[in-house]
N, C-alpha and C. Protein backbone atom coordinates (compact mmCIF):
# COMPACT_ATOMS: atom_id res chain seq x y z
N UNK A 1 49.66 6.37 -8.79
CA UNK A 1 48.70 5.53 -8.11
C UNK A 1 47.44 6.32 -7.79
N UNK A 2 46.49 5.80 -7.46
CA UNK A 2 44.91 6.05 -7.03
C UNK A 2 45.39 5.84 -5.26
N UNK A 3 44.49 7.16 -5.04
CA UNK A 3 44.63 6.89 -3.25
C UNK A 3 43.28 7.77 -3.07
N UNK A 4 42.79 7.43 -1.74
CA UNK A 4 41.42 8.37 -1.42
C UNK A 4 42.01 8.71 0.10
N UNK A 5 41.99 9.55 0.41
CA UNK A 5 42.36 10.49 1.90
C UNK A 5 41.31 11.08 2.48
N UNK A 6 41.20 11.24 3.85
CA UNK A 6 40.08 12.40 4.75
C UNK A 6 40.84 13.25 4.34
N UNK A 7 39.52 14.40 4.54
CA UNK A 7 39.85 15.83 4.33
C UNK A 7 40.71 16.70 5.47
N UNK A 8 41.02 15.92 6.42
CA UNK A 8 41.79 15.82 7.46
C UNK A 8 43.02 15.51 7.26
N UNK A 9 43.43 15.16 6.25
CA UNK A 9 44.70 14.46 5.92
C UNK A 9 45.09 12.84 6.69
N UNK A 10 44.27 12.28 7.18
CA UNK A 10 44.08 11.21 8.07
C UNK A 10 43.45 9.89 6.82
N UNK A 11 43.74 9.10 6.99
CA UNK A 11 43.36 7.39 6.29
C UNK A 11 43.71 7.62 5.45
N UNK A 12 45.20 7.64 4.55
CA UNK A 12 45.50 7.42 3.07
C UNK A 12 45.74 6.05 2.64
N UNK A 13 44.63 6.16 1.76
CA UNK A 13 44.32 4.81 1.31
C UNK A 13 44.88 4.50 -0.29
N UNK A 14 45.88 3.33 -0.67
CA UNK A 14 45.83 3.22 -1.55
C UNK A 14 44.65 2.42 -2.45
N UNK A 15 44.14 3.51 -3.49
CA UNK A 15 43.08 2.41 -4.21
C UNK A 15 43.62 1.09 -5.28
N UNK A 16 44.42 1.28 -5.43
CA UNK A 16 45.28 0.66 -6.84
C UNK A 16 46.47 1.54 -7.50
N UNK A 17 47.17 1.02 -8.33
CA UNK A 17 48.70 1.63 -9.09
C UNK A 17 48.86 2.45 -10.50
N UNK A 18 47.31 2.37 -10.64
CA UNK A 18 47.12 2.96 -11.74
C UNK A 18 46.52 4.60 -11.59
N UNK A 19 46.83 5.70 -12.27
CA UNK A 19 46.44 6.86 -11.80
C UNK A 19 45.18 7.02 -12.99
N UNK A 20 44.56 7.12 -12.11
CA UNK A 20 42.98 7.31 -13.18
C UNK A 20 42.48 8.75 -12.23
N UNK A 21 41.41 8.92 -13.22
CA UNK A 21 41.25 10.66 -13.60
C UNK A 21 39.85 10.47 -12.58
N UNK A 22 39.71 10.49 -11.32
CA UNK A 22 38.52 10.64 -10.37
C UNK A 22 37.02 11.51 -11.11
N UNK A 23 36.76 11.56 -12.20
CA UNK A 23 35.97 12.11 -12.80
C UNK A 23 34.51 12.72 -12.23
N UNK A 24 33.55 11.81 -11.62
CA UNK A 24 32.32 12.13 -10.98
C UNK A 24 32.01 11.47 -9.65
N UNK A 25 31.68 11.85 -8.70
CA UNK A 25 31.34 11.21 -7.29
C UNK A 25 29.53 11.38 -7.63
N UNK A 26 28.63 10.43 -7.29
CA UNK A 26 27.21 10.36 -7.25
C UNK A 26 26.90 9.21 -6.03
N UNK A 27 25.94 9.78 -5.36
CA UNK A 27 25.54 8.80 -4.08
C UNK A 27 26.60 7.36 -3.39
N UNK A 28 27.78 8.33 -3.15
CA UNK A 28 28.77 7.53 -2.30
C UNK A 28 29.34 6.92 -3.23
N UNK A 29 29.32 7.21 -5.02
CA UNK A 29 30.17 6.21 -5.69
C UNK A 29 30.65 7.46 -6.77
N UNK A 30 32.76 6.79 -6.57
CA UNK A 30 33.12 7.51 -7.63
C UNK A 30 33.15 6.72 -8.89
N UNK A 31 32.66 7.46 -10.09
CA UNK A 31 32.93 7.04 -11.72
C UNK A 31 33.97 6.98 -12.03
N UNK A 32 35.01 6.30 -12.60
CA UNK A 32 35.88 6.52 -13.45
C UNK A 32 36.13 5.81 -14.71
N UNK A 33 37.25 6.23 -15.37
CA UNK A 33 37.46 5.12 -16.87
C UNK A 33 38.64 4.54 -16.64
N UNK A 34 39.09 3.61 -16.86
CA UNK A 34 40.65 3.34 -16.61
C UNK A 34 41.42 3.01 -17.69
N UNK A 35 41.97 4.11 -18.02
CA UNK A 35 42.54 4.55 -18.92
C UNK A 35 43.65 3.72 -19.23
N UNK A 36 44.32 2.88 -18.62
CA UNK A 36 45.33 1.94 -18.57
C UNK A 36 45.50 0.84 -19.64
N UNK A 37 43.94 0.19 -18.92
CA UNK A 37 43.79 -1.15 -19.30
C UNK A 37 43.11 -1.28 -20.54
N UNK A 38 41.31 -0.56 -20.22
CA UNK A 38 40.84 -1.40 -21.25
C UNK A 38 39.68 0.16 -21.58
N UNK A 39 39.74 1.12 -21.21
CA UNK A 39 38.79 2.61 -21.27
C UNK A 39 37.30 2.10 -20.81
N UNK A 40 36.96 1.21 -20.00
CA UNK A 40 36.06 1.05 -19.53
C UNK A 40 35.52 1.92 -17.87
N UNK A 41 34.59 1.50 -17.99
CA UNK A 41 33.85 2.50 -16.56
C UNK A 41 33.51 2.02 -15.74
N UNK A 42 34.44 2.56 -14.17
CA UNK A 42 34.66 1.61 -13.20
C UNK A 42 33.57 2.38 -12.28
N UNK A 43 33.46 1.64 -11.04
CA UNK A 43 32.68 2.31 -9.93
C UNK A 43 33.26 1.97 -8.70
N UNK A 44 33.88 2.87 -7.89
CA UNK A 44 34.23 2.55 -6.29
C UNK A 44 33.42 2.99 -5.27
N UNK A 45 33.19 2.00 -4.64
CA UNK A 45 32.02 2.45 -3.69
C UNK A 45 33.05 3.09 -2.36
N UNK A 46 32.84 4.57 -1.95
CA UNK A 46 33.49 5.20 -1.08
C UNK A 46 33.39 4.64 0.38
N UNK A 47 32.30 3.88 0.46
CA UNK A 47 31.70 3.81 2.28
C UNK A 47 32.43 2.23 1.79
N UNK A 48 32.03 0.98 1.30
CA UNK A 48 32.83 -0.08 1.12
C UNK A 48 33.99 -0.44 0.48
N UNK A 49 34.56 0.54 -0.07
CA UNK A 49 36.07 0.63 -0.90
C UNK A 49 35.97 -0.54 -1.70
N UNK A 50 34.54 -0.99 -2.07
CA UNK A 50 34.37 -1.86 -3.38
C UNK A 50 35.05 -1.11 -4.93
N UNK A 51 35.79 -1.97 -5.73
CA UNK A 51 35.54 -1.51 -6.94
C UNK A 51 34.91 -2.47 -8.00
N UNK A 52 34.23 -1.70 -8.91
CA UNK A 52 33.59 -2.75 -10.10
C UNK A 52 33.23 -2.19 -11.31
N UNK A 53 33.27 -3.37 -11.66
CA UNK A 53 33.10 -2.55 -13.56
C UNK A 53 31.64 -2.20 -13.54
N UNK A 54 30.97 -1.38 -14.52
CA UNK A 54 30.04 -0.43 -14.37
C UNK A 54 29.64 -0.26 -15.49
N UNK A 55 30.58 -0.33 -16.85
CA UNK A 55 29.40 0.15 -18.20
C UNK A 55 31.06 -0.44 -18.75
N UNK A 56 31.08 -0.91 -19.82
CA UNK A 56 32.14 -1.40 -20.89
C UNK A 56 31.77 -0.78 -21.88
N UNK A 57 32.71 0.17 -22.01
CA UNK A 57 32.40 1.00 -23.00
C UNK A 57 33.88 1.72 -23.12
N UNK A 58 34.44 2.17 -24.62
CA UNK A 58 35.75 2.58 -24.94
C UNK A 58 35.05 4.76 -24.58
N UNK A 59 35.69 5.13 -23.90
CA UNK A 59 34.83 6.02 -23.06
C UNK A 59 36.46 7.16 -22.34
N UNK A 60 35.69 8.09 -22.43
CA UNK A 60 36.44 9.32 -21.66
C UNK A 60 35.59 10.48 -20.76
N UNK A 61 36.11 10.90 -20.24
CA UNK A 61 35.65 11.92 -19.24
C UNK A 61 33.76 11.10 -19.00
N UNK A 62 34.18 10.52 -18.13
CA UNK A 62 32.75 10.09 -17.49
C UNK A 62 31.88 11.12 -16.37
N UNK A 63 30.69 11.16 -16.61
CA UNK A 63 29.88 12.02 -15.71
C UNK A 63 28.73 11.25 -15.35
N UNK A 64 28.19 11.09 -13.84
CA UNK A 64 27.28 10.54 -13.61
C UNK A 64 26.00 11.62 -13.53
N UNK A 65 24.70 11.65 -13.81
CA UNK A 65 23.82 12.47 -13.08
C UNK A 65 23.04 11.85 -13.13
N UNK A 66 22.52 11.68 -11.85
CA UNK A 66 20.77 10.95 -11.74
C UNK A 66 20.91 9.49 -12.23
N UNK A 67 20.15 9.70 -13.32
CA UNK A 67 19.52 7.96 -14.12
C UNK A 67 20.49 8.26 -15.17
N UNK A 68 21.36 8.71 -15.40
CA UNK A 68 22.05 8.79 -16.16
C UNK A 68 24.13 8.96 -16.58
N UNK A 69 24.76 8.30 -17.34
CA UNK A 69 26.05 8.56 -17.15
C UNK A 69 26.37 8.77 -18.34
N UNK A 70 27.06 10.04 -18.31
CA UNK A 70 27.98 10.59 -19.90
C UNK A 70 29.07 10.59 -19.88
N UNK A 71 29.55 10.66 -21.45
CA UNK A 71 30.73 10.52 -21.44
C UNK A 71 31.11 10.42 -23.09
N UNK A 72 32.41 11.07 -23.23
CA UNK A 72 32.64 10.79 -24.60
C UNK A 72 33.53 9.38 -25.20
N UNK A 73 32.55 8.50 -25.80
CA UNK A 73 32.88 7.92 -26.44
C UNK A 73 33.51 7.67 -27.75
N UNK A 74 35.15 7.22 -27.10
CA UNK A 74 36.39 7.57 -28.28
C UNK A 74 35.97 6.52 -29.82
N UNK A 75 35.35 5.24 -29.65
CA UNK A 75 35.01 4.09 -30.46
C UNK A 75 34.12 4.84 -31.54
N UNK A 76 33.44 5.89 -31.26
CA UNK A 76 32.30 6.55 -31.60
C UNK A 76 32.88 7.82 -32.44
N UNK A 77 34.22 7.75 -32.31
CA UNK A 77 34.67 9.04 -33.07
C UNK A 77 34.46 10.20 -32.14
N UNK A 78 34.92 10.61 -31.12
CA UNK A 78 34.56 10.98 -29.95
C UNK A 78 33.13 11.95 -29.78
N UNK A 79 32.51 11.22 -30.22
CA UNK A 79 31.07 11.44 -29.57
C UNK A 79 30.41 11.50 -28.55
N UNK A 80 29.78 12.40 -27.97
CA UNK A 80 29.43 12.82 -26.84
C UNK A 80 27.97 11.97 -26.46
N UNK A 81 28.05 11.13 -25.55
CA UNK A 81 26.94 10.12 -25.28
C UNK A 81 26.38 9.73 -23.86
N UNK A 82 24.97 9.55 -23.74
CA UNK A 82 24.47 9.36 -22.32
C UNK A 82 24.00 8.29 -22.23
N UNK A 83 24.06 7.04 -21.31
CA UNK A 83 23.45 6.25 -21.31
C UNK A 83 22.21 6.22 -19.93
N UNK A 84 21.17 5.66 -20.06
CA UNK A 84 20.12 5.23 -19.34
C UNK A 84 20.55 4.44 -18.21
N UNK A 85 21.25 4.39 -16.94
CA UNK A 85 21.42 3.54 -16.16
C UNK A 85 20.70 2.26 -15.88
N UNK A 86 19.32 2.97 -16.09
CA UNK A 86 17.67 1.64 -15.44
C UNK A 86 18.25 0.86 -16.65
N UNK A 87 17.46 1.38 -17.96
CA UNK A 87 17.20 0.70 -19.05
C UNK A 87 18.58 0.47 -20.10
N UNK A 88 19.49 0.93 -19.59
CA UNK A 88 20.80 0.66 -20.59
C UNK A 88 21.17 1.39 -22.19
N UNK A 89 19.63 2.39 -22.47
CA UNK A 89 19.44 2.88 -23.39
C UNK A 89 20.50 3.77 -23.84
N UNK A 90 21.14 3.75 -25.22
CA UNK A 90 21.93 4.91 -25.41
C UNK A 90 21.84 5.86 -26.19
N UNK A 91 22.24 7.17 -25.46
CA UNK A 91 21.64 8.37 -26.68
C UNK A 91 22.91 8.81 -27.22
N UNK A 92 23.35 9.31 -28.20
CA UNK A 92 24.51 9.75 -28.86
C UNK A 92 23.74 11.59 -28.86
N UNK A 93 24.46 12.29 -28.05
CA UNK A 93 23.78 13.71 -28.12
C UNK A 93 24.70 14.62 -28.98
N UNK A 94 26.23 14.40 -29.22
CA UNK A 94 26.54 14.64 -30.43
C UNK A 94 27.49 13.77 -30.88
N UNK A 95 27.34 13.70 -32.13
CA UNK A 95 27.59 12.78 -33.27
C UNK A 95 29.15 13.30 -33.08
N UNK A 96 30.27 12.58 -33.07
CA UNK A 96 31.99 13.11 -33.66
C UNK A 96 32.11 12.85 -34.62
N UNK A 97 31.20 12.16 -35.91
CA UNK A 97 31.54 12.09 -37.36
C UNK A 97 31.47 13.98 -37.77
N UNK A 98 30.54 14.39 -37.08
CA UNK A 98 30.44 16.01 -37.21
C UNK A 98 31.36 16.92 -36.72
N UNK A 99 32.16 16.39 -36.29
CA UNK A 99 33.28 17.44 -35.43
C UNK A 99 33.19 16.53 -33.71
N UNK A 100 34.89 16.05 -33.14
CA UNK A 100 35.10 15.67 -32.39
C UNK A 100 34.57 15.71 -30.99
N UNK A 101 34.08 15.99 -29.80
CA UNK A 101 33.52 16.25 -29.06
C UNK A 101 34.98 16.25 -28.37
N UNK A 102 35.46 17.15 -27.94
CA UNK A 102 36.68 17.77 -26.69
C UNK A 102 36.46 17.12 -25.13
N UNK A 103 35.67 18.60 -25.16
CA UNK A 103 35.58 18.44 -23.04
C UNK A 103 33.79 18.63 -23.18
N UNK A 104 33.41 18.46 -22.26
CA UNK A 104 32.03 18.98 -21.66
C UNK A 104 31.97 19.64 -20.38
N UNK A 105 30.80 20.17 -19.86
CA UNK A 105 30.73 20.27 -18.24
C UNK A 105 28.90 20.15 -18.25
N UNK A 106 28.50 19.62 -17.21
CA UNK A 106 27.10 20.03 -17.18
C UNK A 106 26.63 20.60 -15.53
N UNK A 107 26.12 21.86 -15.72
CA UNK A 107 25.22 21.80 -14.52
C UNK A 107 23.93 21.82 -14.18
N UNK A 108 23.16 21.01 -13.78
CA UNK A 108 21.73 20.46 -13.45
C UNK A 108 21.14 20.34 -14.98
N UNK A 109 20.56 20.95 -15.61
CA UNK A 109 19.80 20.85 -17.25
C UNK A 109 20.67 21.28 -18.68
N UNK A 110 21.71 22.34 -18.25
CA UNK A 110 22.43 22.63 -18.97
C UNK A 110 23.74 21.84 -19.01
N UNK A 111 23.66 21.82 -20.64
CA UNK A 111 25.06 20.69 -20.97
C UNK A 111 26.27 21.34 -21.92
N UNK A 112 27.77 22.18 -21.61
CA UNK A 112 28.17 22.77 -22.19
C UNK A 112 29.06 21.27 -23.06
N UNK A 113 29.48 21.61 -24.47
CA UNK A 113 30.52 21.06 -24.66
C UNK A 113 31.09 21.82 -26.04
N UNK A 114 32.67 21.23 -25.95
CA UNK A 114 33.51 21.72 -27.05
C UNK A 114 33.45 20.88 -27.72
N UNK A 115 33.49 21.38 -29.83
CA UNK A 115 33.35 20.66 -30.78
C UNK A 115 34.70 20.93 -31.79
N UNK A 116 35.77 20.23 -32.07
CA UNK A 116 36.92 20.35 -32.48
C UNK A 116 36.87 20.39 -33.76
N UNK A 117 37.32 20.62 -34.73
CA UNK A 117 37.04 19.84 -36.41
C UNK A 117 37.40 21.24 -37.11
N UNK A 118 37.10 21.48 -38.41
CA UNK A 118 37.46 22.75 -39.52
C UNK A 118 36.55 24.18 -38.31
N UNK A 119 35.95 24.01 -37.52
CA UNK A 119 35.09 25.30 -36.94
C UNK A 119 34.63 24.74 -35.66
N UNK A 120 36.20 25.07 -35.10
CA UNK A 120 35.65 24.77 -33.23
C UNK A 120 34.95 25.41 -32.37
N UNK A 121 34.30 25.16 -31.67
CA UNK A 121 33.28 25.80 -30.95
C UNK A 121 32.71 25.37 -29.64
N UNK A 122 32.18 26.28 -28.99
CA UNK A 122 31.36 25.75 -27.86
C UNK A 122 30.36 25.86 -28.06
N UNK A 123 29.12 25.04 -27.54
CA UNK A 123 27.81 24.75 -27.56
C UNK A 123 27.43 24.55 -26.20
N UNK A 124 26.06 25.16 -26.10
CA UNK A 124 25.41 24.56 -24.89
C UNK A 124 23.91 23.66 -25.40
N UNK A 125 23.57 23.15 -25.05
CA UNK A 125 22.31 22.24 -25.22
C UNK A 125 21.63 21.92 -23.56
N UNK A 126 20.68 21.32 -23.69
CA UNK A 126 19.91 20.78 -22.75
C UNK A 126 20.53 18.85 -22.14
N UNK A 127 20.31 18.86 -21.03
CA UNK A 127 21.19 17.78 -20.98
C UNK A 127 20.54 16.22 -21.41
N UNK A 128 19.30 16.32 -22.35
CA UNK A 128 18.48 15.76 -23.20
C UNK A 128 18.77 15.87 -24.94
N UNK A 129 19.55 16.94 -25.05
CA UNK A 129 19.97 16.78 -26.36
C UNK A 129 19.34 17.56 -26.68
N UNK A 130 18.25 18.36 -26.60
CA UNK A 130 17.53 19.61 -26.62
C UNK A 130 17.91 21.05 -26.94
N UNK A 131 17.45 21.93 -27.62
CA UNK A 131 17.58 23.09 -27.79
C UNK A 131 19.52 23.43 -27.58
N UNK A 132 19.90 22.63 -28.78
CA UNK A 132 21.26 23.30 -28.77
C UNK A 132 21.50 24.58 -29.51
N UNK A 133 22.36 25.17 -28.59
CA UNK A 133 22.68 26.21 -28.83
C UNK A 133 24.17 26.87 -29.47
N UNK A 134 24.46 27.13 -30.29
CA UNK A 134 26.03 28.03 -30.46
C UNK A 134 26.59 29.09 -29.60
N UNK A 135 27.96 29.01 -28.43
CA UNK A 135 28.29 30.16 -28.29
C UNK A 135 29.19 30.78 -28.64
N UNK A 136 30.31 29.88 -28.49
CA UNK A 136 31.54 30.77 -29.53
C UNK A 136 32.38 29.79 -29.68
N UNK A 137 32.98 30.78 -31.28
CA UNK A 137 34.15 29.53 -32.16
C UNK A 137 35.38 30.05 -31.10
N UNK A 138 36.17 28.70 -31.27
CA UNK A 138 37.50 28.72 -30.74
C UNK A 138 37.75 27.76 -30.51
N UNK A 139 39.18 27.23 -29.87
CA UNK A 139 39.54 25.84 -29.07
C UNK A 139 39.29 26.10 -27.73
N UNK A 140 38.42 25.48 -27.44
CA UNK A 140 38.04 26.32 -25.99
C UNK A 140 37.99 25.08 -25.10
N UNK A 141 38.79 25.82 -24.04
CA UNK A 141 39.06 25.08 -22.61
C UNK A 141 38.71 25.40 -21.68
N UNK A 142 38.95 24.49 -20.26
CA UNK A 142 38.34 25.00 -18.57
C UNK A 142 37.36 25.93 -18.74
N UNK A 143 36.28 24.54 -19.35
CA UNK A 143 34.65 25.10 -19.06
C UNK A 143 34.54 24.87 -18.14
N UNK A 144 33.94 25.83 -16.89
CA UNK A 144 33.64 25.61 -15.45
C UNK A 144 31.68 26.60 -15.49
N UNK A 145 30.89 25.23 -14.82
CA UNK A 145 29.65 25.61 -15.02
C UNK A 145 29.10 26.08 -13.21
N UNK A 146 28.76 27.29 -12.81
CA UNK A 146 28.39 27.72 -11.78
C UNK A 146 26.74 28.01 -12.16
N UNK A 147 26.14 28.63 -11.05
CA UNK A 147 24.69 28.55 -11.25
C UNK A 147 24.31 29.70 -11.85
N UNK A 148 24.81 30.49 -11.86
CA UNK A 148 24.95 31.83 -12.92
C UNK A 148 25.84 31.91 -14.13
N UNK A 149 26.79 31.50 -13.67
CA UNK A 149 27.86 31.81 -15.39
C UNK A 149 28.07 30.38 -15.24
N UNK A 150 28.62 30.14 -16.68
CA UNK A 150 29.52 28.78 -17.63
C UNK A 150 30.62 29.66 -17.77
N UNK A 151 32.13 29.73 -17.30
CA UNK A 151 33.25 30.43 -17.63
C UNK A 151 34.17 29.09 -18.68
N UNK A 152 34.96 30.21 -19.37
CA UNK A 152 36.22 29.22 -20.50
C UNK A 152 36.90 30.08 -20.92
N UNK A 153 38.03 29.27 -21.68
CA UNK A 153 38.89 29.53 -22.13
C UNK A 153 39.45 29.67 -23.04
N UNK A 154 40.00 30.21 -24.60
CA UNK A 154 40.64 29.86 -25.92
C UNK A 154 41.55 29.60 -25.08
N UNK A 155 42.23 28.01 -25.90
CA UNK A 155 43.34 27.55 -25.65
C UNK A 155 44.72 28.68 -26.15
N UNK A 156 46.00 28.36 -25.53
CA UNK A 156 46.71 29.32 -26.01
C UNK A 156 45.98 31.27 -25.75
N UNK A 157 45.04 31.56 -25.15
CA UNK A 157 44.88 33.18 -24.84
C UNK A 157 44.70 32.99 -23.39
N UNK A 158 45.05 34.18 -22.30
CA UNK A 158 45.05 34.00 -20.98
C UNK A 158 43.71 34.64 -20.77
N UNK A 159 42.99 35.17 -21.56
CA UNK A 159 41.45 36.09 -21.48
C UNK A 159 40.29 34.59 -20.82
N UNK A 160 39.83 35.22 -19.67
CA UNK A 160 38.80 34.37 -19.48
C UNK A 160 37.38 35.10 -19.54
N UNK A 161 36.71 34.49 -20.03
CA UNK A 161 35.06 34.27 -20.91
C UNK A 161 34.24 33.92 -19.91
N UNK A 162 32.53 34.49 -19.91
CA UNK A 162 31.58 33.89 -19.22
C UNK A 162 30.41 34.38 -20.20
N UNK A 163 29.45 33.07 -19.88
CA UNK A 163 28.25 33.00 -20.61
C UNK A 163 26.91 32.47 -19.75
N UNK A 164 25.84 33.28 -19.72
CA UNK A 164 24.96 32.56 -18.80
C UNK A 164 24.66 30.90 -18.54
N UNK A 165 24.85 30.56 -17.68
CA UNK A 165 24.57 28.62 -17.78
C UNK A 165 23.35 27.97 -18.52
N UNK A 166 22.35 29.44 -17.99
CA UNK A 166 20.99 29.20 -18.92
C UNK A 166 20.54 30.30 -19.60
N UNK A 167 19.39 29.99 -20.47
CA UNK A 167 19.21 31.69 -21.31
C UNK A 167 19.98 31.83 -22.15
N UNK A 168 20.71 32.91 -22.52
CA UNK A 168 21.37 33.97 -23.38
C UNK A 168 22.37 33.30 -23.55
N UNK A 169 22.73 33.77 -25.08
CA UNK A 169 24.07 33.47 -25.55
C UNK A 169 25.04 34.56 -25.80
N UNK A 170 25.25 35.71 -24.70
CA UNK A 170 25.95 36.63 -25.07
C UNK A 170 27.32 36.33 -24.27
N UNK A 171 28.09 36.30 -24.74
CA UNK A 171 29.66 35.96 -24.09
C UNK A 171 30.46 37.62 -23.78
N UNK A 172 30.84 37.37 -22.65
CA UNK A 172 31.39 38.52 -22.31
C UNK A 172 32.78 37.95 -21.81
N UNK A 173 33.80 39.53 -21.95
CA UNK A 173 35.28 38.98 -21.36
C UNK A 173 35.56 39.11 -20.30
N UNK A 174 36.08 38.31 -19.43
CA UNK A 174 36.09 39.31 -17.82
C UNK A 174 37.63 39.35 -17.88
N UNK A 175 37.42 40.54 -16.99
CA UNK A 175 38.43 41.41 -16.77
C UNK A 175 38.79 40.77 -15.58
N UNK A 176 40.08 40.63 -14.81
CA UNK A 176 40.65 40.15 -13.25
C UNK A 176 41.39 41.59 -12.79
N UNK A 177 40.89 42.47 -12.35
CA UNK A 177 41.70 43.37 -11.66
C UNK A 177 42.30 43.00 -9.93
């Protein structure tokens, strides 16, 4: 089930019976897809415990920012896509006829994502589709974007990776002592 709780452990609320993936919170509203029914993109309003449909679209890992909501679209061959909230406009920022689109993360301008297919990889780009960049082949997982590093993972290796969020594409290994 879906439930929303204080950080107090106080008001557990059931939202509904279905367990959907809490994906993005933006100005008092969480995004999600509901993976259940129909992969469309819901919106719960946190202060009115409204829910409502929001974008119909066959859709995964939803992200809201600003005037804008991403997300990879599975219909699309999982293509990595932003739509225009105002104007409804849609940009396809990468194509999955080219290699699948995985996971993403974005923080503020920078947009990391994984590309699956014969030569997997991570990429960073601009969160306009702009100046993409190559950083490294692999199956790469738990991209986590901070304001200094983008950290990840090769699937299957316990070695964790960091790469500047912006700038440089030099990947280094970190060490956990």
């Amino acid at each position: 089930s879906f439930y929303k709780v204080g950080i107090d452990g106080t008001e557990n609320t059931r939202i509904n019976d279905a367990g959907y993936f809490p994906a993005s919170i933006y100005n008092n509203t969480l995004y999600y897809v509901n993976t259940v029914d129909d992969h469309n993109i819901y919106c719960y309003n946190l202060l009115s415990g409204n829910t409502s449909l929001f974008l119909e679209a066959n859709a995964y890992m939803v992200d809201m920012q600003g005037d804008y909501i991403y997300y990879i679209d599975l219909a699309k061959n999982y293509s990595l896509v932003r739509v225009n909230t105002q104007t409804g406009q849609e940009q396809i920022l990468v194509d999955g006829n080219n290699g699948k689109c995985i996971s993403y993360n974005i923080y503020e301008d920078s947009l990391f994502y994984h590309v699956e297919g014969e030569t997997p990889a991570l990429y960073r780009m601009n969160v306009d589709g702009s100046n993409n960049q190559f950083i490294k082949y692999g199956n790469i997982t738990n991209i986590s974007c901070t304001s200094q590093y983008t950290f990840f993972q090769i699937f299957g290796v316990t070695s964790l990776y960091r790469v500047a969020t912006s700038g440089g594409t030099d990947v280094e290994l970190i060490s956990i002592e």
